[in-house]
Protein backbone atom coordinates (compact mmCIF):
# COMPACT_ATOMS: atom_id res chain seq x y z
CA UNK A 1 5.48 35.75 -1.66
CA UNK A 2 8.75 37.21 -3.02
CA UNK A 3 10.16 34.15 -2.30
CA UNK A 4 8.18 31.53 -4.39
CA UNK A 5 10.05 32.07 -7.55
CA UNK A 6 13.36 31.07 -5.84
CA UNK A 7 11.56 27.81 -4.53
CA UNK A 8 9.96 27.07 -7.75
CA UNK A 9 13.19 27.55 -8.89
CA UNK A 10 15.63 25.22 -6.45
CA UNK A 11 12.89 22.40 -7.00
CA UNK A 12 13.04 22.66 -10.67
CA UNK A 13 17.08 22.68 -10.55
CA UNK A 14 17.03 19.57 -8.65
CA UNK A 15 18.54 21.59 -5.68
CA UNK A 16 16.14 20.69 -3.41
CA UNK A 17 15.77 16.90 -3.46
CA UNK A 18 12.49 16.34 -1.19
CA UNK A 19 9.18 18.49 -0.94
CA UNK A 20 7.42 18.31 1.97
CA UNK A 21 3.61 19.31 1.50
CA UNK A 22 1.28 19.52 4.66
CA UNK A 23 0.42 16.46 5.90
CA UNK A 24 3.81 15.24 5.91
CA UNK A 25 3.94 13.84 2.88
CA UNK A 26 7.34 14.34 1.16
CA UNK A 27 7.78 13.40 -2.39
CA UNK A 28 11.74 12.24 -3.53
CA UNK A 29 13.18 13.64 -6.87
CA UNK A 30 13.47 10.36 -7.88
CA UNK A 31 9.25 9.86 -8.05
CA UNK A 32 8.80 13.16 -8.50
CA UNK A 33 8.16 12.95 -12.60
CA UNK A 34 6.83 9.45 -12.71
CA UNK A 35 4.44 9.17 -16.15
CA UNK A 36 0.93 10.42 -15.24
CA UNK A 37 -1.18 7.85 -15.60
CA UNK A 38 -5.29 8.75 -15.77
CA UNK A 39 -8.20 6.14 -15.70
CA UNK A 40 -8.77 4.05 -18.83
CA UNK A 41 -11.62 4.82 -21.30
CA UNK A 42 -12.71 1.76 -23.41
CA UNK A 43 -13.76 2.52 -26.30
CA UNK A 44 -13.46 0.45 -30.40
CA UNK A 45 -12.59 -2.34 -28.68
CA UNK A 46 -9.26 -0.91 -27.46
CA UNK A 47 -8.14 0.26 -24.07
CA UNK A 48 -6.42 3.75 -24.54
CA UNK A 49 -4.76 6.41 -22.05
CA UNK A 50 -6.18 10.10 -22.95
CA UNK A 51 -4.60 12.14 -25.14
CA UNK A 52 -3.69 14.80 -22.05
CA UNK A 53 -1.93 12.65 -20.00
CA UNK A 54 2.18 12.56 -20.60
CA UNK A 55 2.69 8.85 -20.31
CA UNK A 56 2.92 7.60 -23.99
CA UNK A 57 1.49 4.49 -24.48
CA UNK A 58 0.48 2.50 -27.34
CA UNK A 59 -3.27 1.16 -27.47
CA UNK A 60 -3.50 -2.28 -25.71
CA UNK A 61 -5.83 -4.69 -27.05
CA UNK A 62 -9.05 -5.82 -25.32
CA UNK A 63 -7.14 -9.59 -25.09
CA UNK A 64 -4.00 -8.53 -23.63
CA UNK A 65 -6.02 -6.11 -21.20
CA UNK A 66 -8.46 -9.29 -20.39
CA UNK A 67 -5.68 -11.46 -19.51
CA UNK A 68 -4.58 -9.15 -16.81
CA UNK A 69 -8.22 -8.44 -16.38
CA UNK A 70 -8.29 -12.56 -15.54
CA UNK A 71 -5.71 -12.92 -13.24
CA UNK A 72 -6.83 -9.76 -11.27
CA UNK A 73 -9.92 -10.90 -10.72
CA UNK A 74 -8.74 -14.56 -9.39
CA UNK A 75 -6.24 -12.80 -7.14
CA UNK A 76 -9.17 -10.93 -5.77
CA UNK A 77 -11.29 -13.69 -5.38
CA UNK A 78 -8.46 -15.35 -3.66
CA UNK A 79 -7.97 -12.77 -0.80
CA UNK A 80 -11.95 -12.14 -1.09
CA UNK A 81 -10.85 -7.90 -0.85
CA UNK A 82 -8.46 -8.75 2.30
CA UNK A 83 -5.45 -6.60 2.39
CA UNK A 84 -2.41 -6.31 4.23
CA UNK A 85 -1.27 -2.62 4.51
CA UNK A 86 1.18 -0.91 6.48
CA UNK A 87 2.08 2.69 7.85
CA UNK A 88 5.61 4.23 9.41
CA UNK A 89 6.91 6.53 11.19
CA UNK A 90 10.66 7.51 12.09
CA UNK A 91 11.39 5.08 15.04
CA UNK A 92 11.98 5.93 18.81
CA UNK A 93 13.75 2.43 19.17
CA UNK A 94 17.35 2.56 19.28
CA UNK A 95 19.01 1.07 16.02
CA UNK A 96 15.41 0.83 14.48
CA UNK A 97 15.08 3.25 11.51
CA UNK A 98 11.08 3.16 11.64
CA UNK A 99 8.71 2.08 13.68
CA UNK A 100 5.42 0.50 11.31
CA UNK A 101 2.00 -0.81 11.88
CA UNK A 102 0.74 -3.64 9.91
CA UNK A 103 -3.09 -4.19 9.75
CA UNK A 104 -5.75 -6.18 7.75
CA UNK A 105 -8.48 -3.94 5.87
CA UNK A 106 -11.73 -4.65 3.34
CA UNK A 107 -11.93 -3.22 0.54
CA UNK A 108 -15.76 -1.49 0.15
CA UNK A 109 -16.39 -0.84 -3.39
CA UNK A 110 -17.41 2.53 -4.26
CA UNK A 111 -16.44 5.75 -2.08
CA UNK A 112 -16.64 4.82 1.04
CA UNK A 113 -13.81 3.77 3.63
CA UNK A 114 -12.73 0.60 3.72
CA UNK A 115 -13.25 -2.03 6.53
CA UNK A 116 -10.81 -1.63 9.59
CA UNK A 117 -12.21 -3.11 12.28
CA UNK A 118 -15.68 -5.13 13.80
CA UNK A 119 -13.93 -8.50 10.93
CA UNK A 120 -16.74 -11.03 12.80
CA UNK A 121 -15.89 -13.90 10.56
CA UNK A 122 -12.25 -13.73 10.91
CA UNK A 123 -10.76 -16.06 14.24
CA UNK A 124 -7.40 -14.94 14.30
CA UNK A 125 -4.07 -13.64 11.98
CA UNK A 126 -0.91 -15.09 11.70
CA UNK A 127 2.13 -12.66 10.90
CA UNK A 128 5.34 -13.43 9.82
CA UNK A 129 8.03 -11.38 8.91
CA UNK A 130 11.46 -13.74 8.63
CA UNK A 131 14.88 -13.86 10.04
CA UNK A 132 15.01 -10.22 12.14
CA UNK A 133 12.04 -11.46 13.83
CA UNK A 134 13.84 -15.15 14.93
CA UNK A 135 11.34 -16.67 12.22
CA UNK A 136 8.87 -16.75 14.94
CA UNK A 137 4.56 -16.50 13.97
CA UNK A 138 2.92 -13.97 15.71
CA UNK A 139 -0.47 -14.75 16.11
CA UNK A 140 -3.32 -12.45 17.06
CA UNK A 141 -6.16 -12.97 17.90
CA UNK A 142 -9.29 -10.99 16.70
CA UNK A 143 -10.69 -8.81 19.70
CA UNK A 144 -13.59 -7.09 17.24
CA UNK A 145 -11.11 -4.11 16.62
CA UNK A 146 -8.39 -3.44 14.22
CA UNK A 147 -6.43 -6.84 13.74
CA UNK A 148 -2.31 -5.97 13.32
CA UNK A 149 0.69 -5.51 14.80
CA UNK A 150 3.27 -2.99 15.52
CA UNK A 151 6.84 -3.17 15.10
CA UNK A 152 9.71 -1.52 14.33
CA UNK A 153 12.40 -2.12 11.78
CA UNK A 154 15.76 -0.71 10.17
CA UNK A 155 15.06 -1.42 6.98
CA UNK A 156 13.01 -3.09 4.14
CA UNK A 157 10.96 -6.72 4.45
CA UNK A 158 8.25 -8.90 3.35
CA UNK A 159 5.82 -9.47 5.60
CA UNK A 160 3.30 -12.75 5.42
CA UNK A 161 -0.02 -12.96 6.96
CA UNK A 162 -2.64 -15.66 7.10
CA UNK A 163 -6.04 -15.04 8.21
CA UNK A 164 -8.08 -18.01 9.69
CA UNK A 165 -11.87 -17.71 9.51
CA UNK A 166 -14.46 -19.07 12.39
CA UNK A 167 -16.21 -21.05 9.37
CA UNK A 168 -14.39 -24.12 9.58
CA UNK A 169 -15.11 -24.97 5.36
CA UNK A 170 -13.57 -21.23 4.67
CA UNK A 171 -9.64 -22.08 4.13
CA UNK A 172 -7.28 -19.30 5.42
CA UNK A 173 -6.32 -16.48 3.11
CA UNK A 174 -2.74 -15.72 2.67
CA UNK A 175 -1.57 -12.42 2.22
CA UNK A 176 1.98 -10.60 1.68
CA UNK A 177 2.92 -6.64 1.68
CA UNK A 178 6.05 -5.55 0.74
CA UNK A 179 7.20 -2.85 3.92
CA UNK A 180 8.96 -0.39 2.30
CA UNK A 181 9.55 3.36 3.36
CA UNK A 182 8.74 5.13 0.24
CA UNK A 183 5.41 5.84 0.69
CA UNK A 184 3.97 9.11 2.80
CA UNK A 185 4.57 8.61 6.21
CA UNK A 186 2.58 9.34 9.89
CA UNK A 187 2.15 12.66 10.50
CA UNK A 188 5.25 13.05 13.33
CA UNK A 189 2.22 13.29 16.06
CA UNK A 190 1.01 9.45 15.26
């Protein structure tokens, strides 16, 4: 307990550059004071940040907020809640910094978890991920389970995916996600 000052401390200082919390989540000095955002509250016909949160923004107006408002809602209705995420861990393959899997999920509204598996009305996915790969499609095919890939890279890419439905008059759904390594990692026994 002694001890905990002197942390505090070295963290404060900028003398210790990562914190790593259980769970394995480590947090870089660089994101470490990022503006706290909190949810909106509408209210006057404004959209305003609390008063307690440190990020100072000015009021945005209902029209500005509405066209983002717009174009979010199209992009959802595009990808009808389809997502392409991704998760890493340090790599086991020789010049390979991380190893990642890339995988489709639904979003549910509300609290619950969102869809990973048991996609019925999708056929198949289609990943590419450009030159490292030989700019090669990697198609797989949907078994009723979680519908991705694994693979293992040295550093940062865009990865493509189009999803092809059973219903012949649904048109596939393209979607792309940014793999980047800045984001909490696998726990090391993943």
């Amino acid at each position: 307990m002694s001890l905990v000052p002197i942390f505090v401390a070295l963290v404060i200082g900028g003398y210790i550059g990562k914190m790593k919390l259980p769970g394995g989540v480590e947090f870089e000095s660089v994101v470490q004071n990022l503006p706290a955002i909190q949810p909106q509250v509408i209210a006057s016909g404004k959209v305003s940040l609390p008063e307690a949160t440190s990020f100072q923004a000015k009021d945005v107006p209902l029209d500005e907020a509405g066209k983002m408002r717009k174009q979010r809602g199209e992009e959802i209705q595009r990808i009808d809640l389809y997502f392409l995420v991704h998760v890493y861990k340090r790599s086991t393959s020789p010049g390979q910094k991380y190893d990642i899997r890339l995988f489709i999920i639904r979003h549910i509204q509300g609290a619950g978890a969102n869809q990973k598996e048991g996609f019925a009305e999708i056929e198949k996915a289609e990943f590419y991920f450009g030159r490292s790969w030989g700019n090669r499609v990697f198609p797989v095919l949907n078994d009723g389970g979680a519908i991705g890939v694994s693979t293992s890279a040295w550093g940062t890419f865009l990865a493509t995916c189009r999803l092809t439905f059973k219903d012949p008059n649904k048109p596939p759904i393209m979607l792309f996600r940014y793999v980047d390594f800045e984001m909490a990692s696998l726990s090391p026994s993943s």
